[in-house]
Protein backbone atom coordinates (compact mmCIF):
# COMPACT_ATOMS: atom_id res chain seq x y z
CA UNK A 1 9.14 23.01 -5.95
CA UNK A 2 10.68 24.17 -2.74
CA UNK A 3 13.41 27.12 -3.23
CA UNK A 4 13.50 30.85 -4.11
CA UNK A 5 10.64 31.40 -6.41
CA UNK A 6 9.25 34.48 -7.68
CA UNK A 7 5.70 35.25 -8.95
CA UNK A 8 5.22 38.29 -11.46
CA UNK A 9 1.69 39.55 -12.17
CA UNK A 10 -0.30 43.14 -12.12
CA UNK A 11 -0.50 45.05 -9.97
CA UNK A 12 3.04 44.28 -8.12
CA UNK A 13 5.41 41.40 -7.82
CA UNK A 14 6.22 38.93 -4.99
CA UNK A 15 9.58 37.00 -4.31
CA UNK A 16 9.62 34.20 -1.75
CA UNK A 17 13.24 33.98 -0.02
CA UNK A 18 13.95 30.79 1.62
CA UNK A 19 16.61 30.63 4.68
CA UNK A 20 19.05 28.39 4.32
CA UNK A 21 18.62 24.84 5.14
CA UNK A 22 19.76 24.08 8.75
CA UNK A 23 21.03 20.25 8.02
CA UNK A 24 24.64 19.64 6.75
CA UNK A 25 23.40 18.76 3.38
CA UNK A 26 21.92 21.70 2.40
CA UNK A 27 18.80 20.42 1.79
CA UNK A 28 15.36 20.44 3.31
CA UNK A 29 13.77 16.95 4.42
CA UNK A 30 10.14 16.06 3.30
CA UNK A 31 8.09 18.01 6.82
CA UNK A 32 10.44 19.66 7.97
CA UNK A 33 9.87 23.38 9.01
CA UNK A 34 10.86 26.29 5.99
CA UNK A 35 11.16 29.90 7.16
CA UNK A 36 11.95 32.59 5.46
CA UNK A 37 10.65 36.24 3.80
CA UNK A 38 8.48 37.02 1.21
CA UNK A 39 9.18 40.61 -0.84
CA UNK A 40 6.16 42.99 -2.40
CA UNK A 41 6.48 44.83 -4.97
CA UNK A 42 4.11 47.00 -6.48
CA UNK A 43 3.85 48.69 -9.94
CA UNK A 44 1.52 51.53 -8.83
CA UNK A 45 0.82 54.08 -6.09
CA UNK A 46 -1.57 53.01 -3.78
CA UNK A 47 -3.00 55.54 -1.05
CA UNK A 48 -4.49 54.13 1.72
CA UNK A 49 -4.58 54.32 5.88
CA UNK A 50 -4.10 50.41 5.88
CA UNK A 51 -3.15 47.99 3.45
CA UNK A 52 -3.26 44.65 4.77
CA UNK A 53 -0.90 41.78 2.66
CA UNK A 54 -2.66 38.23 2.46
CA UNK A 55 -0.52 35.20 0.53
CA UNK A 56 -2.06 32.39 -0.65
CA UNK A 57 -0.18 29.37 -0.71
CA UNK A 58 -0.81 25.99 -2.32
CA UNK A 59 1.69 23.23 -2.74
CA UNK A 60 1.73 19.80 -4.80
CA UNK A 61 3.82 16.92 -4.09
CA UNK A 62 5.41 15.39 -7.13
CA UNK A 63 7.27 11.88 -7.03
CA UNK A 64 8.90 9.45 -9.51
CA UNK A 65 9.95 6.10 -8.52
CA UNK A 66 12.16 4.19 -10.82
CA UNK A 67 11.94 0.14 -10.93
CA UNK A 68 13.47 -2.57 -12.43
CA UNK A 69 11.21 -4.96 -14.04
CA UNK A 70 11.83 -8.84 -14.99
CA UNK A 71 10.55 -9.69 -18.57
CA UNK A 72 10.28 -13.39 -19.68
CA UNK A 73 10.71 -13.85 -23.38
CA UNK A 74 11.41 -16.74 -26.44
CA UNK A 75 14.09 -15.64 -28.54
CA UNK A 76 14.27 -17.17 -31.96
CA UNK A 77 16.09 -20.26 -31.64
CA UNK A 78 13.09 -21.25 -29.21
CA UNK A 79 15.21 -20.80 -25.66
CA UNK A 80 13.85 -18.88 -22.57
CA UNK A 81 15.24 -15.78 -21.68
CA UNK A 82 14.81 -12.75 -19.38
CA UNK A 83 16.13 -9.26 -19.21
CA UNK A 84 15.46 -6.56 -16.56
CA UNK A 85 13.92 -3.06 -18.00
CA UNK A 86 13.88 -0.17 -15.80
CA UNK A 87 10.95 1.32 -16.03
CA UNK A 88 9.49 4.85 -14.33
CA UNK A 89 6.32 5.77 -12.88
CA UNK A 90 5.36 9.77 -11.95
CA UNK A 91 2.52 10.81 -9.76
CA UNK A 92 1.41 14.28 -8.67
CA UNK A 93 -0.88 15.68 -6.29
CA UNK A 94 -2.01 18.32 -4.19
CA UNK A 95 -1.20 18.94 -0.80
CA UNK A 96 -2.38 22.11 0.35
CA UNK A 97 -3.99 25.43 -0.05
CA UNK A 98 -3.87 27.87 2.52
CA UNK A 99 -4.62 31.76 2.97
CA UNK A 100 -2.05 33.39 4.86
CA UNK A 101 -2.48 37.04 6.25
CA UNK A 102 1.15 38.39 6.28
CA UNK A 103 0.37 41.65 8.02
CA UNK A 104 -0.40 45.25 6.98
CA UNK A 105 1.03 48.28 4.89
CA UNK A 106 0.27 51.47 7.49
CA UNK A 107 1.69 53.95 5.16
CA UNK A 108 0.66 53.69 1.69
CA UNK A 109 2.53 51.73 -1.02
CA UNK A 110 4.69 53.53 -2.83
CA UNK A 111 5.94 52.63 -6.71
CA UNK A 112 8.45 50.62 -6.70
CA UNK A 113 8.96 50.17 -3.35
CA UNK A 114 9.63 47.04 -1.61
CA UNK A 115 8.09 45.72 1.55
CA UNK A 116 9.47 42.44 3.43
CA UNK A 117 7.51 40.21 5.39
CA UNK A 118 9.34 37.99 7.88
């Protein structure tokens, strides 16, 4: 799903922050470009000269299609007849998986402290 998502796990958290669509109708268009900033959050001190922040992305496309289909039956005074059924069909798969290196922490992480990455 494409939106403001948030991923909780130890040591830290991370929230992904979407900017606004730039269309009219507020919505993003299957390959268009996303931008955005993505929030760390950490749950414990870490001391370090350089922390460096890697994301790893992966993204599935999911589709449904709905169809009508034409069904040819007897009813029980022997006459043809047909009736439309809609019917649905779902299909998922993946897209992509991708290591991202977001940049670097210089000065330690601090608990509770949040770091943005543009």
């Amino acid at each position: 799903k494409m939106g403001n998502t948030s991923s909780s796990s130890s040591p830290g958290s991370l929230s992904i922050v979407l900017d606004p669509p730039p269309s009219r109708n507020a919505a993003y268009v299957a390959g268009q470009s996303i931008s955005g900033s993505l929030y760390a959050q950490s749950n414990a001190n870490v001391t370090s000269q350089l922390i460096n922040v890697d994301a790893y992305i992966s993204g599935k496309e999911t589709s449904r299609v709905r169809y009508t289909d034409q069904q040819h039956y007897t009813a029980s005074d022997g006459e043809r007849k047909s009736r439309s059924v809609t019917q649905y069909k779902h299909a998922e798969r993946p897209i992509m998986h991708m290591a991202i290196n977001l940049g670097n922490v210089a000065t330690g992480v601090r608990t509770g402290a949040q770091y943005r990455f543009p």
